[in-house]
PDB file of N, CA and C in Angstrom:
ATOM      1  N   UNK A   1      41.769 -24.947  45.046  1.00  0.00           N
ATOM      2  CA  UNK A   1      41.274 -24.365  43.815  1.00  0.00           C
ATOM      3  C   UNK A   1      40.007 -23.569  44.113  1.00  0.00           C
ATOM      4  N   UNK A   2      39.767 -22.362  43.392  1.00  0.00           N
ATOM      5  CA  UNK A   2      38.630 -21.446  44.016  1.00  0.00           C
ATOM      6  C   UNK A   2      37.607 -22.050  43.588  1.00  0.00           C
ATOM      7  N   UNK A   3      36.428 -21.931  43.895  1.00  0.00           N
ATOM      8  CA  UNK A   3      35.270 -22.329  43.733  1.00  0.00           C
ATOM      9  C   UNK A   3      34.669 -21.182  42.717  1.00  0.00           C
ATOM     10  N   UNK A   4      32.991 -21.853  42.033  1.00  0.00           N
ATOM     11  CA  UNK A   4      32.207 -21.311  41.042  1.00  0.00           C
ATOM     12  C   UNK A   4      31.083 -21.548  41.404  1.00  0.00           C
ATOM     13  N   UNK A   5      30.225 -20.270  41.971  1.00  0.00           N
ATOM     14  CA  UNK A   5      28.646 -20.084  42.432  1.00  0.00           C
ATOM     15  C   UNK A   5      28.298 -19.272  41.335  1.00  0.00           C
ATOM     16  N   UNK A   6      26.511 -19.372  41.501  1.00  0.00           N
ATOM     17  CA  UNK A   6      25.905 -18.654  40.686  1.00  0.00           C
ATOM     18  C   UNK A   6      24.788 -18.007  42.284  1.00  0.00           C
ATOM     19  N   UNK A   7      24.901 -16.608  41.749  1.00  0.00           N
ATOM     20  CA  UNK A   7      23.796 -15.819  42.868  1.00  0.00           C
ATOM     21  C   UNK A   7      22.557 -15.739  41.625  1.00  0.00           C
ATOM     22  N   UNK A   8      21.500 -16.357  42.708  1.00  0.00           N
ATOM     23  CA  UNK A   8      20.201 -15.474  41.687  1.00  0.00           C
ATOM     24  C   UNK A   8      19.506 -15.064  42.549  1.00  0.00           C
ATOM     25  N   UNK A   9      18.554 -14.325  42.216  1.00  0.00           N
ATOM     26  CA  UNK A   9      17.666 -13.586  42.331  1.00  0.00           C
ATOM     27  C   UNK A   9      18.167 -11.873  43.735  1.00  0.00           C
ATOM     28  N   UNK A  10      18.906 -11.952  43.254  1.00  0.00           N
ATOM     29  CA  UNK A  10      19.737 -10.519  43.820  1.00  0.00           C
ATOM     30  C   UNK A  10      18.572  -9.556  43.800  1.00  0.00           C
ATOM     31  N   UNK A  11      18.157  -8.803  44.409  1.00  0.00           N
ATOM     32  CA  UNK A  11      17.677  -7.421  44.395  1.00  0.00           C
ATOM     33  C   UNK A  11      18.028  -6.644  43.613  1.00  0.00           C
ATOM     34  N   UNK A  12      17.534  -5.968  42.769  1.00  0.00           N
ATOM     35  CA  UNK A  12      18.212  -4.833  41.738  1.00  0.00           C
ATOM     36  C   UNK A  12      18.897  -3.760  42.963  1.00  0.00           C
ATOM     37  N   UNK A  13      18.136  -3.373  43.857  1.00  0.00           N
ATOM     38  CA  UNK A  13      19.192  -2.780  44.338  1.00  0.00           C
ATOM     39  C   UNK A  13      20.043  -2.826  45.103  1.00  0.00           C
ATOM     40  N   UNK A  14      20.253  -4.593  45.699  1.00  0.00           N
ATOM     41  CA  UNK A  14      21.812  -4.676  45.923  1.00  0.00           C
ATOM     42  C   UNK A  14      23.025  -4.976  44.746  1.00  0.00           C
ATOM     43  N   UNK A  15      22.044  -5.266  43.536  1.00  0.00           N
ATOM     44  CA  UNK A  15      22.989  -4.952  42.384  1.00  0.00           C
ATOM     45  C   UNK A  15      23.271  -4.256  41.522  1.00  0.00           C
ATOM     46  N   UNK A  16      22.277  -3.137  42.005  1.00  0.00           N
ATOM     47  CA  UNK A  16      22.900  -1.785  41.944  1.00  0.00           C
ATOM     48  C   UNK A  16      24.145  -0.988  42.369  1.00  0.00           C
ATOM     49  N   UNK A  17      23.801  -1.044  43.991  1.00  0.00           N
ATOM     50  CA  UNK A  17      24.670  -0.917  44.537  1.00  0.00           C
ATOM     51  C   UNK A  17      26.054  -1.862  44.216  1.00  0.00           C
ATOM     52  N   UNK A  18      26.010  -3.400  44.205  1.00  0.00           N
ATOM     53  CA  UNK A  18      27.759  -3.276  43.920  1.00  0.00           C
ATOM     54  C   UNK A  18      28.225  -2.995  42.607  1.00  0.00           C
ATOM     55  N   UNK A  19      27.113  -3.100  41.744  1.00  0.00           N
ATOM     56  CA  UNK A  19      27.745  -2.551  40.257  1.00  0.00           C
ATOM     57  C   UNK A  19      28.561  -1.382  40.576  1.00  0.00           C
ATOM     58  N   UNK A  20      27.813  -0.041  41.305  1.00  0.00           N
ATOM     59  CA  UNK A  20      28.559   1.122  41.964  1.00  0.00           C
ATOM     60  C   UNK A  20      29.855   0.747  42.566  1.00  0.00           C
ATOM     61  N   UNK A  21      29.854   0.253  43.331  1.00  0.00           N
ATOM     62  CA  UNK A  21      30.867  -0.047  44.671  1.00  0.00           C
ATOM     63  C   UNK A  21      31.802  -0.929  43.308  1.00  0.00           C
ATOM     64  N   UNK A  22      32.077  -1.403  42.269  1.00  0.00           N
ATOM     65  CA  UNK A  22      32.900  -2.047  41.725  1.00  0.00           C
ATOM     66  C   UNK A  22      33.835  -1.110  40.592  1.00  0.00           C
ATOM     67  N   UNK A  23      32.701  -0.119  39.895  1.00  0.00           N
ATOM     68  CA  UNK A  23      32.848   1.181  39.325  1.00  0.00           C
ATOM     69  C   UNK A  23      33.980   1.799  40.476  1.00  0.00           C
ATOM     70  N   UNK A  24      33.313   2.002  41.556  1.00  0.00           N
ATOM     71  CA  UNK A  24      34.299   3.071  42.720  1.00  0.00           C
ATOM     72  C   UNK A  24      35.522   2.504  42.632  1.00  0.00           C
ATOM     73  N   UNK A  25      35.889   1.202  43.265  1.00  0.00           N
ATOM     74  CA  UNK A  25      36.921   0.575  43.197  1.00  0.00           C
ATOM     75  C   UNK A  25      37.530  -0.126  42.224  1.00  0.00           C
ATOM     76  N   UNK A  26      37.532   0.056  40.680  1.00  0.00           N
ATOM     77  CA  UNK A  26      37.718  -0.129  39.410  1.00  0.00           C
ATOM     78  C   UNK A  26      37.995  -1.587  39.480  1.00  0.00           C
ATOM     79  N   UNK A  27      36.898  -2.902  39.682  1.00  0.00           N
ATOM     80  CA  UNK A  27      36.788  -3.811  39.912  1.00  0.00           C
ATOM     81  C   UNK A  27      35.940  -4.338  38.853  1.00  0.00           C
ATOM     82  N   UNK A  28      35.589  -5.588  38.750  1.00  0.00           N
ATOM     83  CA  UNK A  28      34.593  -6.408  38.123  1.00  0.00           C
ATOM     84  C   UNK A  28      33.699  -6.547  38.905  1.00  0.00           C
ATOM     85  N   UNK A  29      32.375  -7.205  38.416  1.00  0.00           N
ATOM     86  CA  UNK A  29      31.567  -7.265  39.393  1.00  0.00           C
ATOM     87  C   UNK A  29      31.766  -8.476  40.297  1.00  0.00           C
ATOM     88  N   UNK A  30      32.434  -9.585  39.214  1.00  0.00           N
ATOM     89  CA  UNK A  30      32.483 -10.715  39.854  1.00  0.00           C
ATOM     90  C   UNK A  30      33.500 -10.662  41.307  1.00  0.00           C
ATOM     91  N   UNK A  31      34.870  -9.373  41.242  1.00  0.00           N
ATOM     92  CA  UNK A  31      35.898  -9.180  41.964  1.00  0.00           C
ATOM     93  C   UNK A  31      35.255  -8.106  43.532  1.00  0.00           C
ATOM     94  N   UNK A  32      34.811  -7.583  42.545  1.00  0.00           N
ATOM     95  CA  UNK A  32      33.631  -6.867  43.820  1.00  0.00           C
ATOM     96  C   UNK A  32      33.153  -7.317  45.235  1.00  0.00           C
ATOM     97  N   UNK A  33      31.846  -8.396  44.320  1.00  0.00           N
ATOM     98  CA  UNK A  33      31.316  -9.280  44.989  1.00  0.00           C
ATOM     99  C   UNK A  33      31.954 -10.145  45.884  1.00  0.00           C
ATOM    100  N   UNK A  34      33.270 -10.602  45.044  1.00  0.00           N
ATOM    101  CA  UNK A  34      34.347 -11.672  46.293  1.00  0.00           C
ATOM    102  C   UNK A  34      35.674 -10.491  47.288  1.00  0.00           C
ATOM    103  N   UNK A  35      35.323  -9.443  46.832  1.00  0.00           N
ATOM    104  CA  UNK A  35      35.437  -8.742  48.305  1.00  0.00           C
ATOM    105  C   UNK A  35      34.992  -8.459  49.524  1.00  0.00           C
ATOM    106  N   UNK A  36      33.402  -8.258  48.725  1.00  0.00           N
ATOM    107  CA  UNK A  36      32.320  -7.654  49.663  1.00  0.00           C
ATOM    108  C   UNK A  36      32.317  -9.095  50.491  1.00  0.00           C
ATOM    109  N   UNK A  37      32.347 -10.191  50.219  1.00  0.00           N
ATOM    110  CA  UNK A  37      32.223 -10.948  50.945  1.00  0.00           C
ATOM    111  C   UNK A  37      33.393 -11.604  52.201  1.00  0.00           C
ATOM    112  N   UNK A  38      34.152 -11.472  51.011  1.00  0.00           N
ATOM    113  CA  UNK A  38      35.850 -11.665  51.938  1.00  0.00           C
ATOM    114  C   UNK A  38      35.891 -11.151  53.473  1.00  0.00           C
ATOM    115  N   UNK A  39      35.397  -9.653  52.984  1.00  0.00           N
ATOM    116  CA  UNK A  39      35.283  -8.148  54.390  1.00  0.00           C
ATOM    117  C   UNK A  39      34.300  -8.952  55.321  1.00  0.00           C
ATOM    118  N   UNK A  40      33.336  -9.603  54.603  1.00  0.00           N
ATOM    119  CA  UNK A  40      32.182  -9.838  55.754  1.00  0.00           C
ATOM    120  C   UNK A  40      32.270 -11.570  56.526  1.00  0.00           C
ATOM    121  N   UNK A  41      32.945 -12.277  55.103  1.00  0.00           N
ATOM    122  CA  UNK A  41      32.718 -13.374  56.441  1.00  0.00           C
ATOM    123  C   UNK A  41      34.517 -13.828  56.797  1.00  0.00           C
ATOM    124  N   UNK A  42      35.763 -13.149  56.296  1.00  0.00           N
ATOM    125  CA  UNK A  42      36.882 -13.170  56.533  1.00  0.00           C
ATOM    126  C   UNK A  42      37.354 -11.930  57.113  1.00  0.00           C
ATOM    127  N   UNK A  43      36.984 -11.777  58.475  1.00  0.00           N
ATOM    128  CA  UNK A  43      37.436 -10.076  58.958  1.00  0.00           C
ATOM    129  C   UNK A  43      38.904 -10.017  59.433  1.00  0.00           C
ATOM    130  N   UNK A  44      39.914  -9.126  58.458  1.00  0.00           N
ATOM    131  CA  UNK A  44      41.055  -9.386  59.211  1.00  0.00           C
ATOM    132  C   UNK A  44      41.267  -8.977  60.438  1.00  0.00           C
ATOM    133  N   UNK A  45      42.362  -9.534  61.024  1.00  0.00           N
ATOM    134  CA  UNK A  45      42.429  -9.421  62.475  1.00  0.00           C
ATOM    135  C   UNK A  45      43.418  -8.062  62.735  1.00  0.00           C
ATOM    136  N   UNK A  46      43.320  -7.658  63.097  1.00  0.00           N
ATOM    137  CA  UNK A  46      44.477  -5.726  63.165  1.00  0.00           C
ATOM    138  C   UNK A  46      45.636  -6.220  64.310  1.00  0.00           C
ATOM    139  N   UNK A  47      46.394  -5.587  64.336  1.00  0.00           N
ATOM    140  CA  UNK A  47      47.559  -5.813  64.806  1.00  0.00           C
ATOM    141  C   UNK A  47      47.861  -5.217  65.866  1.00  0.00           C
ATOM    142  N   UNK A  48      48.480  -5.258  67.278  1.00  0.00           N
ATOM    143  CA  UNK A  48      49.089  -4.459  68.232  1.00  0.00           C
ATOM    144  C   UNK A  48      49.338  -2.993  67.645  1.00  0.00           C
ATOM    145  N   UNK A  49      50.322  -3.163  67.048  1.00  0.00           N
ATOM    146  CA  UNK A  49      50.079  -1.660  66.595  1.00  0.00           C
ATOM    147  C   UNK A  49      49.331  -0.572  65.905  1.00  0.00           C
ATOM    148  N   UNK A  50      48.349  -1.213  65.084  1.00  0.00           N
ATOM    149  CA  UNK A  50      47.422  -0.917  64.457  1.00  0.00           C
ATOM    150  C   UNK A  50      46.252  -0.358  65.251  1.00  0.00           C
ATOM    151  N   UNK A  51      45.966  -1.028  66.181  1.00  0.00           N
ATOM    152  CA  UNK A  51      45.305  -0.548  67.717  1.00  0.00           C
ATOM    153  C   UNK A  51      45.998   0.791  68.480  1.00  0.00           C
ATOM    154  N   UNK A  52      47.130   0.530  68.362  1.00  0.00           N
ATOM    155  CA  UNK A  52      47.941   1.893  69.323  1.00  0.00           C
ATOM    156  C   UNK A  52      47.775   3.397  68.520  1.00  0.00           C
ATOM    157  N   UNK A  53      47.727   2.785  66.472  1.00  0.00           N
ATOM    158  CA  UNK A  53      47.730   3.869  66.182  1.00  0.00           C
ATOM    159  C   UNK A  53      46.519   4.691  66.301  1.00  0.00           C
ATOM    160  N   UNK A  54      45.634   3.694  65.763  1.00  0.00           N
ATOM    161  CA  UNK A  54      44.336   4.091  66.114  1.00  0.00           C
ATOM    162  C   UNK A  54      43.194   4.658  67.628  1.00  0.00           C
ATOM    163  N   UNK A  55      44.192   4.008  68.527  1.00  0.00           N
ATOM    164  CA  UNK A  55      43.845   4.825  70.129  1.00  0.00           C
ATOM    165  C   UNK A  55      44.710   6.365  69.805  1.00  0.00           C
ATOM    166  N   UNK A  56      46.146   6.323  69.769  1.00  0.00           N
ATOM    167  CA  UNK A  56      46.635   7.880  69.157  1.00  0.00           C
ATOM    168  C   UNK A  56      45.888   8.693  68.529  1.00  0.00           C
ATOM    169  N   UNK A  57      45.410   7.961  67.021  1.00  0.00           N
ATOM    170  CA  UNK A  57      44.646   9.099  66.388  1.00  0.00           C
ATOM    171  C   UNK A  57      43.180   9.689  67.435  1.00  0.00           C
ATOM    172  N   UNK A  58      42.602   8.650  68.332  1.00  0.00           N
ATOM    173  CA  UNK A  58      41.137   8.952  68.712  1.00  0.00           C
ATOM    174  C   UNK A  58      41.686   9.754  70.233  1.00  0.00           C
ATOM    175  N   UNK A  59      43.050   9.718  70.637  1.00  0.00           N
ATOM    176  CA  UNK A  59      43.348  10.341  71.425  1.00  0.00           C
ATOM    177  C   UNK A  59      43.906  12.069  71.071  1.00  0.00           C
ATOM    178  N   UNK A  60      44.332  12.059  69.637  1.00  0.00           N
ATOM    179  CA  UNK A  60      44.701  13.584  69.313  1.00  0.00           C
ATOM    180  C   UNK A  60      43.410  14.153  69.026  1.00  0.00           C
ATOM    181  N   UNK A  61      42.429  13.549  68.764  1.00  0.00           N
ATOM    182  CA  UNK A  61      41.023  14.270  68.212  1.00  0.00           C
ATOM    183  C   UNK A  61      40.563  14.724  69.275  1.00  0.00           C
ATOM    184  N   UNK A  62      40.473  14.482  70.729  1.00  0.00           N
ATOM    185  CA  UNK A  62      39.503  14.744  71.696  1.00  0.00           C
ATOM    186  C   UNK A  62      40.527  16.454  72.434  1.00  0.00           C
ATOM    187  N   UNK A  63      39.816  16.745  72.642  1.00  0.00           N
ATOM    188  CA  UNK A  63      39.518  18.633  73.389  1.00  0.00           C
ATOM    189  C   UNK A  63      40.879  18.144  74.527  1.00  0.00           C
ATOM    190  N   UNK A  64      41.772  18.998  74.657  1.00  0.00           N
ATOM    191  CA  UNK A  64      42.801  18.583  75.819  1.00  0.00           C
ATOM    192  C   UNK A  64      42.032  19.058  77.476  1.00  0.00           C
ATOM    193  N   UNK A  65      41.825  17.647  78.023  1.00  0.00           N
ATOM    194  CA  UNK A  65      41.021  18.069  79.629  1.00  0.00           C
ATOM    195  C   UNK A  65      39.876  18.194  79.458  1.00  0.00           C
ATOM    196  N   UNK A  66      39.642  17.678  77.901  1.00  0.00           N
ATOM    197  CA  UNK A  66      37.930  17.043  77.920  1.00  0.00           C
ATOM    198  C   UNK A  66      37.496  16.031  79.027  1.00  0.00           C
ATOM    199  N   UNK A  67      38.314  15.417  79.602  1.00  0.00           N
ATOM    200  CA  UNK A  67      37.733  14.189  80.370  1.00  0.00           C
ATOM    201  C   UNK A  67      39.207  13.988  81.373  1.00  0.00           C
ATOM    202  N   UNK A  68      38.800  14.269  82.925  1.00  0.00           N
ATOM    203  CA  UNK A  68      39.267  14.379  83.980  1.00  0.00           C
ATOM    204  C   UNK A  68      39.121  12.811  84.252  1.00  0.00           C
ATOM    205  N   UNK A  69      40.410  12.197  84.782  1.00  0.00           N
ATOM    206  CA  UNK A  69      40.534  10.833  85.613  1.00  0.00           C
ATOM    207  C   UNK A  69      38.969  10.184  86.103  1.00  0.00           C
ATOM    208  N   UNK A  70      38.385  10.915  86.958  1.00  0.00           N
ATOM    209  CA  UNK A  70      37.749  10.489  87.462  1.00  0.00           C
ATOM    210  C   UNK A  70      36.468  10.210  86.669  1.00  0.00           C
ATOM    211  N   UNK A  71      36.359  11.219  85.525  1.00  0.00           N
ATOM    212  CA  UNK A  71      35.247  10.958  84.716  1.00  0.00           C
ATOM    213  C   UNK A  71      35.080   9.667  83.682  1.00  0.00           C
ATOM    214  N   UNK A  72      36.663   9.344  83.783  1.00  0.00           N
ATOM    215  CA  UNK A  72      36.769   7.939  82.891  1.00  0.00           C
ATOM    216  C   UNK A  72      36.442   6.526  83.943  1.00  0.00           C
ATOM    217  N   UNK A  73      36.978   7.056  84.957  1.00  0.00           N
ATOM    218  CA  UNK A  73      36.372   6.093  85.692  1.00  0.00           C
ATOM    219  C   UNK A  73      35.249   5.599  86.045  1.00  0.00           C
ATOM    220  N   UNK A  74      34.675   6.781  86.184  1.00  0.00           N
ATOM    221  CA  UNK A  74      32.859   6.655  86.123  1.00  0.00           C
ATOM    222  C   UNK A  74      32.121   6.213  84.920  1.00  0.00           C
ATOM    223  N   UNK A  75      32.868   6.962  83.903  1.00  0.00           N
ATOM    224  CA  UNK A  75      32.331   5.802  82.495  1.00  0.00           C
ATOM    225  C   UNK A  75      32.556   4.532  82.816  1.00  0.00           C
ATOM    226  N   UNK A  76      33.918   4.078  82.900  1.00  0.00           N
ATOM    227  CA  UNK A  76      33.802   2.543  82.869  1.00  0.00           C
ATOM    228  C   UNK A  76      32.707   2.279  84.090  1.00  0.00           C
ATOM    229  N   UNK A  77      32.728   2.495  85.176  1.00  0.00           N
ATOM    230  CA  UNK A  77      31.894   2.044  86.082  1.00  0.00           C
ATOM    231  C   UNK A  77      30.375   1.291  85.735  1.00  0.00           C
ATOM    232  N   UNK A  78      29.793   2.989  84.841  1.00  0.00           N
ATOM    233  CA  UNK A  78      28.427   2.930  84.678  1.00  0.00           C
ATOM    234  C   UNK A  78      28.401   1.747  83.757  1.00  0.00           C
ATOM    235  N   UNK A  79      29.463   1.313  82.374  1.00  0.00           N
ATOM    236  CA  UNK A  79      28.786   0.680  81.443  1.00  0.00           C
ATOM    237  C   UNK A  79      29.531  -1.098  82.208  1.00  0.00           C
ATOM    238  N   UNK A  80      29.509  -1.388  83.011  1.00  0.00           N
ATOM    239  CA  UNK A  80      29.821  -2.716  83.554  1.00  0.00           C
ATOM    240  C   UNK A  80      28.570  -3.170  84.110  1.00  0.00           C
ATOM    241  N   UNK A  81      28.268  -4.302  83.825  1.00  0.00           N
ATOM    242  CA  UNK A  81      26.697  -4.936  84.286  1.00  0.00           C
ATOM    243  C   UNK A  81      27.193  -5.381  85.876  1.00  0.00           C
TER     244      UNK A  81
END
C-alpha cells in the first residue's frame, strides 16, 4: 500500500520549479513530485538494445573519419589510471 509524507519547508524555488515541471507535464503536484523522485532514487535500468540504439544514434552524429583507429585507441589509453 503506498505511503503518505508531508514535505515542509521546501524552498519556494524548488516549488516553483515543480509547480512548472507539473504544469509542463500536465501532472499534479503531488504526481510530479512522486516522479521527480521515482527518476532519482528508482533509475531504470536500459536495455541491450536501448544501448545499441543509442551508440547508433551517437555514431550517425559524428563527421565520417572524424576519428582514425588509432586515435580511439589513444583515447582509451590516456583516460585509464
Amino acid at each position: 500500500m503506498p505511503a503518505t509524507i508531508t514535505l515542509k519547508g521546501i524552498p519556494d524555488a524548488v516549488h516553483e520549479a515543480l509547480k512548472a515541471s507539473a504544469q509542463t507535464n500536465r501532472r499534479s503536484l503531488n504526481s510530479e513530485a512522486i516522479a521527480c523522485l521515482e527518476s532519482v532514487l528508482l533509475p531504470r535500468k536500459t536495455t541491450a538494445l536501448e544501448h545499441a540504439v543509442k551508440a547508433r544514434e551517437l555514431r550517425s552524429s559524428l563527421k565520417e573519419g572524424a576519428f582514425q583507429p588509432e586515435d580511439v585507441t589513444r583515447f582509451k589509453r590516456a583516460h585509464r589510471a
